[in-house]
PDB file of N, CA and C in Angstrom:
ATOM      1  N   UNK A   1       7.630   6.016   5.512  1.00  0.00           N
ATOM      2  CA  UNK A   1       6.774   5.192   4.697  1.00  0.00           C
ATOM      3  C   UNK A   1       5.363   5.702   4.846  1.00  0.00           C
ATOM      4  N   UNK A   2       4.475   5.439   4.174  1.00  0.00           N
ATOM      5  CA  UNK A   2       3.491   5.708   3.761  1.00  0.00           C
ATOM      6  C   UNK A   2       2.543   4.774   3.674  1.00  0.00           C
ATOM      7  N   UNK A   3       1.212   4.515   3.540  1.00  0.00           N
ATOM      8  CA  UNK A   3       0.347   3.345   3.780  1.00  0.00           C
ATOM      9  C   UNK A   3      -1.461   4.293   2.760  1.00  0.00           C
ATOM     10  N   UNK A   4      -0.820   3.393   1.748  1.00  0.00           N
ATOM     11  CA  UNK A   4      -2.068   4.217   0.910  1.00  0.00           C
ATOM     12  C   UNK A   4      -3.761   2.884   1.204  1.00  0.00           C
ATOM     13  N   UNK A   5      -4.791   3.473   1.295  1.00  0.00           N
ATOM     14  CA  UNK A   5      -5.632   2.598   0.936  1.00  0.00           C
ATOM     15  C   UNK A   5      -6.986   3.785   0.854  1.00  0.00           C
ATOM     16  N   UNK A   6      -7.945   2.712   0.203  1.00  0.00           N
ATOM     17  CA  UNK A   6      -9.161   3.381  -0.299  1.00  0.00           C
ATOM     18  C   UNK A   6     -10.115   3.255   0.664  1.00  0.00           C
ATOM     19  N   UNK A   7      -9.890   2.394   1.469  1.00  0.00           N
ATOM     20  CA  UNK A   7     -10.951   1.700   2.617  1.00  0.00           C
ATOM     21  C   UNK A   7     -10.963   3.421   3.997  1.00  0.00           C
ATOM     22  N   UNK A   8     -11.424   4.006   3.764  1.00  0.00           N
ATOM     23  CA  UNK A   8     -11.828   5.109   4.526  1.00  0.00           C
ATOM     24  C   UNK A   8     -11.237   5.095   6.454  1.00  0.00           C
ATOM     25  N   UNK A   9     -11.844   3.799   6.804  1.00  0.00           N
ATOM     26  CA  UNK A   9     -11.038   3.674   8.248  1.00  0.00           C
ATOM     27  C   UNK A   9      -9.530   3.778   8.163  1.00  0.00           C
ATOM     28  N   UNK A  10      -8.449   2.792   7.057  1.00  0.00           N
ATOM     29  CA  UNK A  10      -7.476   3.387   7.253  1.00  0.00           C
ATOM     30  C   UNK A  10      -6.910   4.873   6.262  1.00  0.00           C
ATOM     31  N   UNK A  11      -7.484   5.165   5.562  1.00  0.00           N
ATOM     32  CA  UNK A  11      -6.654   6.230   4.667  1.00  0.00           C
ATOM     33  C   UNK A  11      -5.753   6.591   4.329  1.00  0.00           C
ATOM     34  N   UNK A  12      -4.524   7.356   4.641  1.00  0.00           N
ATOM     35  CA  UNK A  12      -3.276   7.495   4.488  1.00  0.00           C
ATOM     36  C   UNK A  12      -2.580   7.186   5.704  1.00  0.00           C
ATOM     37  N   UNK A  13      -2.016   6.367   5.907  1.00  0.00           N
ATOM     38  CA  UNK A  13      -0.800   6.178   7.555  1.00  0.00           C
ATOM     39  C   UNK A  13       0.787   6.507   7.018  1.00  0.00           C
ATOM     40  N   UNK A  14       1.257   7.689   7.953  1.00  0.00           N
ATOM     41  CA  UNK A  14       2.515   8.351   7.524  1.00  0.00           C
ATOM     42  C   UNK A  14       3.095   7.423   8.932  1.00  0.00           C
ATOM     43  N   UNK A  15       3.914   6.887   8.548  1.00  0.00           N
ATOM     44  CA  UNK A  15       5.247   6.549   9.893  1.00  0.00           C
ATOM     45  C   UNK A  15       6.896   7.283   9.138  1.00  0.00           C
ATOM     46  N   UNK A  16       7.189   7.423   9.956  1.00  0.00           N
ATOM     47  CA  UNK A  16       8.792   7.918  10.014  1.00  0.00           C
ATOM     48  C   UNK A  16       9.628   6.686  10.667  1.00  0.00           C
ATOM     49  N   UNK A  17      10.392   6.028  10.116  1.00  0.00           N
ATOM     50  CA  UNK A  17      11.391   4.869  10.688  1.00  0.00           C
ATOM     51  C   UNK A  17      12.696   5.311  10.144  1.00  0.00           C
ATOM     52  N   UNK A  18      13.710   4.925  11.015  1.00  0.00           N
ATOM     53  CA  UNK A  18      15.343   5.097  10.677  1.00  0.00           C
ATOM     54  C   UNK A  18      15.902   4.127  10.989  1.00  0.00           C
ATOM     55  N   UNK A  19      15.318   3.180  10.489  1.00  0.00           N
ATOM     56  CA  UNK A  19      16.279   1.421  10.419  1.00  0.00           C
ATOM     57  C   UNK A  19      15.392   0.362   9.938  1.00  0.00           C
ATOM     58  N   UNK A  20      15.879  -0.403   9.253  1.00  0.00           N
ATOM     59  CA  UNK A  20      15.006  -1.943   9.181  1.00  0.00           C
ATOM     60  C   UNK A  20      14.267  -2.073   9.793  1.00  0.00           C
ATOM     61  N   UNK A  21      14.588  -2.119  10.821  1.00  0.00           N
ATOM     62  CA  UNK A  21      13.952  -3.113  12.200  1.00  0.00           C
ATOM     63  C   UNK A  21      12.822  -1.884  12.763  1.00  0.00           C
ATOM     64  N   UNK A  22      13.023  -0.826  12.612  1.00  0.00           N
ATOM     65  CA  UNK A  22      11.839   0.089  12.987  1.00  0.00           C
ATOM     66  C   UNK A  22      10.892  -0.100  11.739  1.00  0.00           C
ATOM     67  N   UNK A  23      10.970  -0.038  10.276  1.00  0.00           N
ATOM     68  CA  UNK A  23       9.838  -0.575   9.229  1.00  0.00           C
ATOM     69  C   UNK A  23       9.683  -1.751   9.379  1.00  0.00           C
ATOM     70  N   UNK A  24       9.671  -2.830   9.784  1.00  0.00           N
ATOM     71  CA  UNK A  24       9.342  -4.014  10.131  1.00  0.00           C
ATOM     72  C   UNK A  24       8.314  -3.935  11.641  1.00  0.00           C
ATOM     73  N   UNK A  25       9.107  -3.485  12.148  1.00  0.00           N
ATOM     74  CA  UNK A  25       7.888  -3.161  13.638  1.00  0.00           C
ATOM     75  C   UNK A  25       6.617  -2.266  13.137  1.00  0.00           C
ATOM     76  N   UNK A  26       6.975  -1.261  12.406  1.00  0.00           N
ATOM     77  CA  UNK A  26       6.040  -0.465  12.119  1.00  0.00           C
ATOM     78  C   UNK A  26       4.658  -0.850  10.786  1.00  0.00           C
ATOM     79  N   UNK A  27       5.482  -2.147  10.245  1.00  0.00           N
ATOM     80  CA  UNK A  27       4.116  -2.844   9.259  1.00  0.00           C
ATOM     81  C   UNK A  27       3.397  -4.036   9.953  1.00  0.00           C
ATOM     82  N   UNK A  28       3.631  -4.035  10.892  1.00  0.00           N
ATOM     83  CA  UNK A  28       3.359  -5.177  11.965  1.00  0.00           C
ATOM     84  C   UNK A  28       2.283  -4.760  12.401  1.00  0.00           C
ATOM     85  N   UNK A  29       2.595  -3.355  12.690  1.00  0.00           N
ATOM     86  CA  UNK A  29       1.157  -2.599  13.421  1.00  0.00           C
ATOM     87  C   UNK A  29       0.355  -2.094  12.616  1.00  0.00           C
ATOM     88  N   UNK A  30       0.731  -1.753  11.868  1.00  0.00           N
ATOM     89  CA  UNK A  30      -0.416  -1.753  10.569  1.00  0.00           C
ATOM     90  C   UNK A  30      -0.928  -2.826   9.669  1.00  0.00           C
ATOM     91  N   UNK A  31      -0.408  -4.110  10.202  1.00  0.00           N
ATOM     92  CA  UNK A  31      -1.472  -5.079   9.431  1.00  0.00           C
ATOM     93  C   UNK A  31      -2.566  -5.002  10.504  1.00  0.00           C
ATOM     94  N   UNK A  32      -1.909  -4.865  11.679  1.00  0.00           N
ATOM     95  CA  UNK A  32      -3.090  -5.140  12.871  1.00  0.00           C
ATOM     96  C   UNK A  32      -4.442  -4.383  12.506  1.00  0.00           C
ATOM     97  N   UNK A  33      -4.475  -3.345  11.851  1.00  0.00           N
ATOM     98  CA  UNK A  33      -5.028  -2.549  11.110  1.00  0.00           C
ATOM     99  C   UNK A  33      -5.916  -2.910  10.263  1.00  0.00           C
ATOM    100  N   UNK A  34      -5.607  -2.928   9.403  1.00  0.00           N
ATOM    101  CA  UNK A  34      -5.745  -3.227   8.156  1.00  0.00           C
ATOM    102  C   UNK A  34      -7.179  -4.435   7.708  1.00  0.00           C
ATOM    103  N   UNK A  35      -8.769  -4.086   6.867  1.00  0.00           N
ATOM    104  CA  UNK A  35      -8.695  -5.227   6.772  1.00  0.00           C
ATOM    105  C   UNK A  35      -8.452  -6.039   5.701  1.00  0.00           C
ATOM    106  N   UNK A  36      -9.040  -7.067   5.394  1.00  0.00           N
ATOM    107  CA  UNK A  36      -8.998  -7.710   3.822  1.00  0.00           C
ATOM    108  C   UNK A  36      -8.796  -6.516   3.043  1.00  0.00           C
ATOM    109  N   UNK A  37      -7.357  -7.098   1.555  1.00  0.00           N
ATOM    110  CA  UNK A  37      -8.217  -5.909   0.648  1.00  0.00           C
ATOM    111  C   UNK A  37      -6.779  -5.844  -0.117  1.00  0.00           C
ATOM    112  N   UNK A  38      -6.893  -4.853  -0.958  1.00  0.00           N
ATOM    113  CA  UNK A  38      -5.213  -4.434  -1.397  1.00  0.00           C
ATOM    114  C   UNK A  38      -5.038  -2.631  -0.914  1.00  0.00           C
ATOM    115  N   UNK A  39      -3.615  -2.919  -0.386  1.00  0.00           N
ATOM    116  CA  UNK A  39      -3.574  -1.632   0.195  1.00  0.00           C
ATOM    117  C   UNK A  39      -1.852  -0.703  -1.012  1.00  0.00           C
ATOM    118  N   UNK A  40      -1.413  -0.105  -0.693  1.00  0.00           N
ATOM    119  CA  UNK A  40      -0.142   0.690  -1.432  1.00  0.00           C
ATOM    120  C   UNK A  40       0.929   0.698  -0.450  1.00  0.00           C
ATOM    121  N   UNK A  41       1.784   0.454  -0.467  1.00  0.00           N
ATOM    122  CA  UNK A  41       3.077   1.135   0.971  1.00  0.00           C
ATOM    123  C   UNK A  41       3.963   1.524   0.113  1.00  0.00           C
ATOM    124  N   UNK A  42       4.287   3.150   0.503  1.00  0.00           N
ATOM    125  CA  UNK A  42       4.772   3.786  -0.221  1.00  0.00           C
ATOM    126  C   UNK A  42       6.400   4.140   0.706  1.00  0.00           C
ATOM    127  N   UNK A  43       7.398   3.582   0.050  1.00  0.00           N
ATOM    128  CA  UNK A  43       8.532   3.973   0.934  1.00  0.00           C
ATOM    129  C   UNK A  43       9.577   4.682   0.257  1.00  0.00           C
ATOM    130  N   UNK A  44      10.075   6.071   1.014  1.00  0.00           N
ATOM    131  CA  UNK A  44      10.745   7.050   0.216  1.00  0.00           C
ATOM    132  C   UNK A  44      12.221   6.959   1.347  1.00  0.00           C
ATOM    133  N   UNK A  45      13.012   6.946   0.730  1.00  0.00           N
ATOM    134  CA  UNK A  45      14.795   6.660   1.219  1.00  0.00           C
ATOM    135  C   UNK A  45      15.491   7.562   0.385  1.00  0.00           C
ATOM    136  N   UNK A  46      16.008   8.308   0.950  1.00  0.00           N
ATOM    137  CA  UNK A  46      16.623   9.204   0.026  1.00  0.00           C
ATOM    138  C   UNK A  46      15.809  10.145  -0.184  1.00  0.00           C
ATOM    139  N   UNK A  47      16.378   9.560  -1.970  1.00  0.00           N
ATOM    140  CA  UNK A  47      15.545  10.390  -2.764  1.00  0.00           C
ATOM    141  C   UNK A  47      14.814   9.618  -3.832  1.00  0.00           C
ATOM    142  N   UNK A  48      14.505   8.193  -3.502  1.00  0.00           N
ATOM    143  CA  UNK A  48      14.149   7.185  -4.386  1.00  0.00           C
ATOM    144  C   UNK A  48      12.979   6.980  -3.155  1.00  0.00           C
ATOM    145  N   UNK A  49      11.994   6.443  -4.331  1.00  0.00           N
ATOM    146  CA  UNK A  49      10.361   6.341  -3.733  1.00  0.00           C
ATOM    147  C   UNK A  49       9.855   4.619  -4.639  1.00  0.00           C
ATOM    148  N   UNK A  50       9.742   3.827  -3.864  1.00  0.00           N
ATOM    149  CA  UNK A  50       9.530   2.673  -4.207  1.00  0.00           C
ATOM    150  C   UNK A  50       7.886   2.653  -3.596  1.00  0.00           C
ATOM    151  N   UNK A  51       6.797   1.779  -4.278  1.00  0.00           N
ATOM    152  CA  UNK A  51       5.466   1.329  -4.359  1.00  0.00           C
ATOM    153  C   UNK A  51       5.604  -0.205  -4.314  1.00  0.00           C
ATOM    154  N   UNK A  52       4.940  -0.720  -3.417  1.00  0.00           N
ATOM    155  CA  UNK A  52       4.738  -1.924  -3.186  1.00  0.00           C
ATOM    156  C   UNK A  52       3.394  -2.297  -2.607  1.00  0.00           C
ATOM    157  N   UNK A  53       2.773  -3.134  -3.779  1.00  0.00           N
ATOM    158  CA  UNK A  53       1.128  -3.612  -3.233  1.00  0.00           C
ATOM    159  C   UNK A  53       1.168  -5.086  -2.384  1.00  0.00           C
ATOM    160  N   UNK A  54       0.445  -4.398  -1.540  1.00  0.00           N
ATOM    161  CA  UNK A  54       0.281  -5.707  -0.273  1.00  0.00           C
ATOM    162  C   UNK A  54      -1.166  -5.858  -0.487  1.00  0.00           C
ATOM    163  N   UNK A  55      -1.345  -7.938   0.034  1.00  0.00           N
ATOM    164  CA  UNK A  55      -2.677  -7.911  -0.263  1.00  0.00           C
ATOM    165  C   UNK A  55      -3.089  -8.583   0.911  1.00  0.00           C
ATOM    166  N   UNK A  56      -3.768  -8.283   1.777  1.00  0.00           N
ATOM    167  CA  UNK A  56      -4.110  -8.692   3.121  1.00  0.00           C
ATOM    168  C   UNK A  56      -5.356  -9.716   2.746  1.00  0.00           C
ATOM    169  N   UNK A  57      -5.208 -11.103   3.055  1.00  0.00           N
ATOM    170  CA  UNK A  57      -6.213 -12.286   3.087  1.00  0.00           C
ATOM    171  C   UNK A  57      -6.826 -12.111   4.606  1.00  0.00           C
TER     172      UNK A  57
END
């Protein structure tokens, strides 16, 4: 997965996970991250690439 944003402190965050439960741990630590704002998480499986906007309050 992938972690797109415009906000310069975070920029692009690449994680590698091989289960649920490792992308779930691994967006956990990147909200910790993250501040206010809308960010991109880009998750590629396969060979299919899904975009999903998160909006951190």
């Amino acid at each position: 997965m992938r972690l797109l944003s415009a906000n310069p402190q975070v920029g692009q965050q690449q994680v590698t996970v091989n289960n649920p439960f490792e992308l779930t741990e691994a967006l956990r630590g990147l909200s910790e991250i993250l501040n206010k704002g809308v960010v991109v998480l880009e998750i590629v499986w396969g060979n299919q690439v899904e975009h999903i906007k998160l909006i951190k309050k």
